[in-house]
Protein backbone atom coordinates (compact mmCIF):
# COMPACT_ATOMS: atom_id res chain seq x y z
CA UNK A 1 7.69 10.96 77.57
CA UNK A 2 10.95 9.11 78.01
CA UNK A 3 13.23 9.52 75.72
CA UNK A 4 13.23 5.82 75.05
CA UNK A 5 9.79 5.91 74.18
CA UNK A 6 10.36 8.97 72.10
CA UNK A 7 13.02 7.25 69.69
CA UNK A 8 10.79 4.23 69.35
CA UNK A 9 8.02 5.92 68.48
CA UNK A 10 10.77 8.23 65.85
CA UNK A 11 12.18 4.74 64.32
CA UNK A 12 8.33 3.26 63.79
CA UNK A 13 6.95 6.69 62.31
CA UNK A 14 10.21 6.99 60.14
CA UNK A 15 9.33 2.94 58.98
CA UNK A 16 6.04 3.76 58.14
CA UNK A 17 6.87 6.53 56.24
CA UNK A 18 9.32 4.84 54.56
CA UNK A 19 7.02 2.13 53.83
CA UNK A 20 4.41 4.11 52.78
CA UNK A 21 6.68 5.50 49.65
CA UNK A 22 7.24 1.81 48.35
CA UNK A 23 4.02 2.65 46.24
CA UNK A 24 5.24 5.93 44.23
CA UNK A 25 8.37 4.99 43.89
CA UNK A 26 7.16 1.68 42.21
CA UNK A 27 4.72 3.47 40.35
CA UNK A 28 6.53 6.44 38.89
CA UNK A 29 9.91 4.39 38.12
CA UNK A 30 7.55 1.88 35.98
CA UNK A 31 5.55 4.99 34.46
CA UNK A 32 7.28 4.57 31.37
CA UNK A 33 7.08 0.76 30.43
CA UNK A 34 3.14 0.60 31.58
CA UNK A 35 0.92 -0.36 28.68
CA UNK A 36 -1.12 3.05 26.94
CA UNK A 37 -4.38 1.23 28.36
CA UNK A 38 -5.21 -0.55 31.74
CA UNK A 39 -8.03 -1.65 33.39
CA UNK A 40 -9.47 1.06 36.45
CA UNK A 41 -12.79 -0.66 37.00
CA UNK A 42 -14.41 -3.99 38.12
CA UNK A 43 -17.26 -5.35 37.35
CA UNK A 44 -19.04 -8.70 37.52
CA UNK A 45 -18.18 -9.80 34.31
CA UNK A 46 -14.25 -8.32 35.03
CA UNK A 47 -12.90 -4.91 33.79
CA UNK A 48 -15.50 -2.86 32.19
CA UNK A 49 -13.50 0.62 31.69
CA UNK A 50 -9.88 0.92 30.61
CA UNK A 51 -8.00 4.30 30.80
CA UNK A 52 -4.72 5.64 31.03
CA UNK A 53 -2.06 4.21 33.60
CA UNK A 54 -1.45 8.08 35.53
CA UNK A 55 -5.08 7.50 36.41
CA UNK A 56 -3.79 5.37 39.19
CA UNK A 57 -1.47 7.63 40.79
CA UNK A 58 -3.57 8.89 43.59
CA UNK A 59 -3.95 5.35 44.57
CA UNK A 60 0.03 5.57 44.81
CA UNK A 61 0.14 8.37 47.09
CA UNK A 62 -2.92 6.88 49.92
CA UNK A 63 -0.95 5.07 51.92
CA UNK A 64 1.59 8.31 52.51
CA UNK A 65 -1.60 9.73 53.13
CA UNK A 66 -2.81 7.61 55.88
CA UNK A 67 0.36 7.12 57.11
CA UNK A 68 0.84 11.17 57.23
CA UNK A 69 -2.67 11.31 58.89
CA UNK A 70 -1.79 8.56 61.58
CA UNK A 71 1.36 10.49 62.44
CA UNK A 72 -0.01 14.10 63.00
CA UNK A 73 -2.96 12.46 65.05
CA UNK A 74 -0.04 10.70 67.05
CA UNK A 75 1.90 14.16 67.29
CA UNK A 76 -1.83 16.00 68.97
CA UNK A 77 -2.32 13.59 71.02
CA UNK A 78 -5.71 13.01 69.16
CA UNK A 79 -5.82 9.06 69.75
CA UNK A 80 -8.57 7.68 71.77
CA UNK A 81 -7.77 3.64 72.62
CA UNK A 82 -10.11 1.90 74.17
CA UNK A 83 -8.05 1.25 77.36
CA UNK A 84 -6.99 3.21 80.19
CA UNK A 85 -3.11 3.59 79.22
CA UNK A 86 -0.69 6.35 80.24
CA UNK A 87 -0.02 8.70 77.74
CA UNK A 88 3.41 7.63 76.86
CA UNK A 89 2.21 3.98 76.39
CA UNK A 90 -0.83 5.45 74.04
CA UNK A 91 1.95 7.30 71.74
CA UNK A 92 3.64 4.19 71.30
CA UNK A 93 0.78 2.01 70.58
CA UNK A 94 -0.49 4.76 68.08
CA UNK A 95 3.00 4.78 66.53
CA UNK A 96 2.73 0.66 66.16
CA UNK A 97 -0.84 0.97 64.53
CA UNK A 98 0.58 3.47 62.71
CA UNK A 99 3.18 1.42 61.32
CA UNK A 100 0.65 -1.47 60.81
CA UNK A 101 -1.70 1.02 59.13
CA UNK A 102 1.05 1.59 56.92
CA UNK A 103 1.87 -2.01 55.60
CA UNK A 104 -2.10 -2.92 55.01
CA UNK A 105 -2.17 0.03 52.76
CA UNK A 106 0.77 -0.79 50.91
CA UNK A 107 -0.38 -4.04 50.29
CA UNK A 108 -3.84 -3.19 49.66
CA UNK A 109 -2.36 -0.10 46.81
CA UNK A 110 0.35 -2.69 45.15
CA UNK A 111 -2.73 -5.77 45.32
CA UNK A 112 -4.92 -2.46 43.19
CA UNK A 113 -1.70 -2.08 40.91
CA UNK A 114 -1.83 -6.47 40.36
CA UNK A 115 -5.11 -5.99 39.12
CA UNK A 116 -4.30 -3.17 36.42
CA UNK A 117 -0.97 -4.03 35.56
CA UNK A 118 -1.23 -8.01 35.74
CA UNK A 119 1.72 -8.08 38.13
């Protein structure tokens, strides 16, 4: 791999990562001013079981998760695209997906935190 292709794929795996810790640092700075009961679950009628806030944490720490996941895959060469690429190309589309993989679950964890926390 070129060594262009090598820092690009370094500064969108370091973005992703860095992205992915928006969550738990949001989440563990506000630990102390959430209210002693939340909502955790959905149901027709709208929450229908309340709990304490820490219950959510694991939902802080999925997009690291995914993001961590994306990034070893990238690093074994375990992506399979469905287009004939070389494998220099492939690492650097796997490091963009990566990095996209890595904003939708952001979103998707701080949209889950909107719903408990009502912001």
């Amino acid at each position: 791999m070129s060594r262009k292709s090598k820092a690009v794929c370094i500064i969108l795996d370091a973005l992703a990562a860095g992205i992915a810790l928006i969550p738990i640092a949001w989440f563990f700075a506000g630990a102390s001013s959430f209210p002693p009961e939340v909502p955790l679950h959905f149901g027709v009628g709208g929450a229908d079981r309340w709990g304490d806030p820490m219950e959510l944490a694991p939902v802080a720490f999925l997009p690291l998760c995914l993001t961590a996941f994306c990034i070893v895959s990238q690093i074994l060469n375990l992506a399979n695209l469905p287009l004939v690429v070389t494998r220099e190309k492939r690492t650097v589309i796997v490091a963009v997906i990566t990095l996209a993989s890595s904003i939708a679950a952001v979103a998707l964890s701080m949209w889950l935190f909107g719903l408990s926390f009502g912001g």
